[in-house]
C-alpha atoms as a PDB file:
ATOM      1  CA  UNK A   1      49.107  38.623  70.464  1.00  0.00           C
ATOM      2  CA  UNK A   2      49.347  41.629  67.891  1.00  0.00           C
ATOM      3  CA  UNK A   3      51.618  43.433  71.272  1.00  0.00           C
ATOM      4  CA  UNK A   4      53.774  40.501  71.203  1.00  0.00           C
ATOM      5  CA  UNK A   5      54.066  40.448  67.139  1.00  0.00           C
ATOM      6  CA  UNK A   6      55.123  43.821  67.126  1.00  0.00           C
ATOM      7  CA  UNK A   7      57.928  43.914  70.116  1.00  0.00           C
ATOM      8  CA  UNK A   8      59.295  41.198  67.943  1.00  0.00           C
ATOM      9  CA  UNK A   9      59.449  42.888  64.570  1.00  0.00           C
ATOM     10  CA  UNK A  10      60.424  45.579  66.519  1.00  0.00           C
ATOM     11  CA  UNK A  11      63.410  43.981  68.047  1.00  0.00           C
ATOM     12  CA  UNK A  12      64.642  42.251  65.089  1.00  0.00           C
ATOM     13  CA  UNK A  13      64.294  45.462  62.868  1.00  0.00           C
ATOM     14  CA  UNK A  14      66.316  47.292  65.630  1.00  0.00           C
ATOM     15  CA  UNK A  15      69.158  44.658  65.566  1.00  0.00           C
ATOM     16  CA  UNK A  16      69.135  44.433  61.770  1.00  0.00           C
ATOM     17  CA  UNK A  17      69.753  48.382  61.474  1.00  0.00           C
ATOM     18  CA  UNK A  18      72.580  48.046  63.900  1.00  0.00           C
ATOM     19  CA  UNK A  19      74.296  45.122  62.006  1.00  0.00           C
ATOM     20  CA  UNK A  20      73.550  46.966  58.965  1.00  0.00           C
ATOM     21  CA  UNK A  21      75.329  50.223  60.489  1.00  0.00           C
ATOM     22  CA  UNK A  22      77.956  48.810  62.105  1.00  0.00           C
ATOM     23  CA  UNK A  23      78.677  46.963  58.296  1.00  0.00           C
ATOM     24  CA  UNK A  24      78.740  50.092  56.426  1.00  0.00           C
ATOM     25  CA  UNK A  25      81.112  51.861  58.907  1.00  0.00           C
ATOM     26  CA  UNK A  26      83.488  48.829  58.475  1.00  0.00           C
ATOM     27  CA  UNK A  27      83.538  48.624  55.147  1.00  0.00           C
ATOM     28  CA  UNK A  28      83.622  52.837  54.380  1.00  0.00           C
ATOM     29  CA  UNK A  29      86.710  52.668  56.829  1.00  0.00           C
ATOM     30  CA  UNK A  30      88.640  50.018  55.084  1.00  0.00           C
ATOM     31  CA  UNK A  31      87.869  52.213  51.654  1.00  0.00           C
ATOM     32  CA  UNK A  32      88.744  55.234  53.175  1.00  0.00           C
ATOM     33  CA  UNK A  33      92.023  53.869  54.688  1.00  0.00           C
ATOM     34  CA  UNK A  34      93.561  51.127  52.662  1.00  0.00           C
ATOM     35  CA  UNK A  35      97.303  50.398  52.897  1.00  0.00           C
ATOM     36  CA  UNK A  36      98.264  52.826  55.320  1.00  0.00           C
ATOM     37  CA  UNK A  37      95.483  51.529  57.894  1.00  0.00           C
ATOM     38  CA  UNK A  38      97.057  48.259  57.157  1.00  0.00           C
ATOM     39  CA  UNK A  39     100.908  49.605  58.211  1.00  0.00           C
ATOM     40  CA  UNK A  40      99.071  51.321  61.562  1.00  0.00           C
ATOM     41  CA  UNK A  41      96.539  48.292  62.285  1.00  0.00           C
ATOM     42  CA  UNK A  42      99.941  45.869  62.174  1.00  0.00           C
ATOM     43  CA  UNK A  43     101.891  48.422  64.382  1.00  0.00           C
ATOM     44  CA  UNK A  44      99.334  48.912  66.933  1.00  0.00           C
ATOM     45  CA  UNK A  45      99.003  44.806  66.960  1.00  0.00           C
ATOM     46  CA  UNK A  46     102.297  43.279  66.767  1.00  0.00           C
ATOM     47  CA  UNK A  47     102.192  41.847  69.709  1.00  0.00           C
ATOM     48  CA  UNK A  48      98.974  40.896  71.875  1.00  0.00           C
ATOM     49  CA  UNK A  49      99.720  43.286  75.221  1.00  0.00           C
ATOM     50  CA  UNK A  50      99.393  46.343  72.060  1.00  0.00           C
ATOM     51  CA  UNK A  51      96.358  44.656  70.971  1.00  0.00           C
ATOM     52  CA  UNK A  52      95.000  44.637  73.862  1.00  0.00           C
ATOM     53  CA  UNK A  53      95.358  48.348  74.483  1.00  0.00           C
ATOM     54  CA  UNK A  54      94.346  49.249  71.168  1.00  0.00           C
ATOM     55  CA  UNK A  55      90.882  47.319  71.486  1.00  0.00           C
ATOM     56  CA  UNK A  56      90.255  49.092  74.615  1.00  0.00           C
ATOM     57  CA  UNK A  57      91.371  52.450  73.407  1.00  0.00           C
ATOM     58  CA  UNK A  58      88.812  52.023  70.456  1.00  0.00           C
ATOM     59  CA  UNK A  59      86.204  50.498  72.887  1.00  0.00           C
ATOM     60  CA  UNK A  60      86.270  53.469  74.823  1.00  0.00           C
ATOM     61  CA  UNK A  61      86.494  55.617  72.186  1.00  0.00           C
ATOM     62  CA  UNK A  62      83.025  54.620  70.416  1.00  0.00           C
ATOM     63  CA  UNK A  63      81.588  52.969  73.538  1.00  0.00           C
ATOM     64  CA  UNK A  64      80.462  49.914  71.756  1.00  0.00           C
ATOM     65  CA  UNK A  65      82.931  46.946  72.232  1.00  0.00           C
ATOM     66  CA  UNK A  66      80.352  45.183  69.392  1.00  0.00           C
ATOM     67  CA  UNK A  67      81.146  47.897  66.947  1.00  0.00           C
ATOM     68  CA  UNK A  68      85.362  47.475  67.672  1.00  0.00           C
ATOM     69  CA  UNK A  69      84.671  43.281  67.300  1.00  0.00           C
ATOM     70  CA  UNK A  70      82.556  44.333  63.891  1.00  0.00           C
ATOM     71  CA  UNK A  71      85.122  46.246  62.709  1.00  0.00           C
ATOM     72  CA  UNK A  72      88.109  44.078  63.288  1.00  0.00           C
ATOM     73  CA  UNK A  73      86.264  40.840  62.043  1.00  0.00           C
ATOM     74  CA  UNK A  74      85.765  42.982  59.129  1.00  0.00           C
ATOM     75  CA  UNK A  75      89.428  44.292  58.795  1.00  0.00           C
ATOM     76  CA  UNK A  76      90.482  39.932  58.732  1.00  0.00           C
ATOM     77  CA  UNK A  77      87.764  39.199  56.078  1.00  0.00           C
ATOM     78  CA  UNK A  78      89.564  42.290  54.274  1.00  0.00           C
ATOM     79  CA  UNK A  79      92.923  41.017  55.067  1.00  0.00           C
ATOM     80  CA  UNK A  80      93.818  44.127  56.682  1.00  0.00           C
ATOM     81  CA  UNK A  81      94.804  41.907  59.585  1.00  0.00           C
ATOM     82  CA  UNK A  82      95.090  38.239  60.739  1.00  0.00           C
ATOM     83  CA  UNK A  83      92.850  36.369  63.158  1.00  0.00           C
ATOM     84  CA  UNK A  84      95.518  36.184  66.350  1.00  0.00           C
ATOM     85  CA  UNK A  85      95.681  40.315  65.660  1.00  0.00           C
ATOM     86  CA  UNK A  86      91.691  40.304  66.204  1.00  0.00           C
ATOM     87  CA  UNK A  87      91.579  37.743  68.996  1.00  0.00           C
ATOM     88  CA  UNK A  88      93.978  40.537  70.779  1.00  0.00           C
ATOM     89  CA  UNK A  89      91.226  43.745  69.900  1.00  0.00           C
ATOM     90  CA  UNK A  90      88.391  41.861  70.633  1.00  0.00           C
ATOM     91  CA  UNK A  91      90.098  40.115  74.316  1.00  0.00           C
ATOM     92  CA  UNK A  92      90.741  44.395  74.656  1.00  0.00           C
ATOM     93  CA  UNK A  93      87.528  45.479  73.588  1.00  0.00           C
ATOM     94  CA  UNK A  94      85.837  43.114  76.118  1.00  0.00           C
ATOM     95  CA  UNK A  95      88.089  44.691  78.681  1.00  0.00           C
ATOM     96  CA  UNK A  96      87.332  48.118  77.626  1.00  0.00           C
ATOM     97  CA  UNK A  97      83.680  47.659  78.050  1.00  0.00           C
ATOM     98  CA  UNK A  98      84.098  46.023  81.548  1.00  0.00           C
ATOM     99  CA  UNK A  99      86.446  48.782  82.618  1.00  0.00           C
ATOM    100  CA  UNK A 100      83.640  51.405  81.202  1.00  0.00           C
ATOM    101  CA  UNK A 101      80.759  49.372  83.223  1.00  0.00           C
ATOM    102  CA  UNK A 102      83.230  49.843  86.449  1.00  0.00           C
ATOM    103  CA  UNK A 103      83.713  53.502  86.188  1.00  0.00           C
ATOM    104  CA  UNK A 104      80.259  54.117  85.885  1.00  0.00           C
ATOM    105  CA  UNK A 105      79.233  52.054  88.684  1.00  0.00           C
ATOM    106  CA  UNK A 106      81.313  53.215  91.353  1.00  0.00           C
ATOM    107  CA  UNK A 107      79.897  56.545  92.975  1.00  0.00           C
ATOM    108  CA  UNK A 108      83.093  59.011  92.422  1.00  0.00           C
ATOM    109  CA  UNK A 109      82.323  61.932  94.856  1.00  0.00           C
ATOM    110  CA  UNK A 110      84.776  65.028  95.916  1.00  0.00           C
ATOM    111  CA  UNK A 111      84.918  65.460  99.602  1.00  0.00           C
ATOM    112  CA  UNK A 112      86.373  68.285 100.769  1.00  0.00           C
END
């Protein structure tokens, strides 16, 4: 029973420090960036193909398509963007992540 306790406490500590982490990097980006991120988030989003790319761009870039959804719920609540400009990163950061899985399951050999 105490084994079971602590694999709980364990896993709900774990995914509190990751919420918590992935939090603070969304909020110290929207300080850090401001206006201009605003101008470059609704370039990169204005219309949902772009969104798209841009969610799997920064999926693949930090390899964690739950800290790209974190971050772009956060940039809405900021009202850095809207909600259809998230639905367009997250639909790409879902994508990303598949396309990541894909890569690294297929064996990718040189014959010469």
């Amino acid at each position: 029973m105490n084994e079971a306790i602590e694999i709980v406490f364990g896993l709900l500590g774990g995914l509190a420090v990751f919420i918590f982490g992935m939090n603070m990097m969304s909020e110290c980006l929207q300080k850090a960036a401001g206006e201009k991120m605003k101008t470059i988030l609704s370039l990169l989003t204005k219309n949902p193909v772009l969104g798209v790319l841009a969610g799997a761009l920064t999926t693949a870039v930090l390899q964690s398509s739950s800290a790209t959804t974190v971050m772009a719920i956060g940039f809405v609540s900021a009202g850095l963007m809207t909600l259809p400009q998230a639905i367009s990163i997250i639909l790409g950061a879902n994508i990303g992540t598949t396309m990541t899985a894909q890569i690294i399951a297929f064996k990718m050999a040189l014959h010469g």
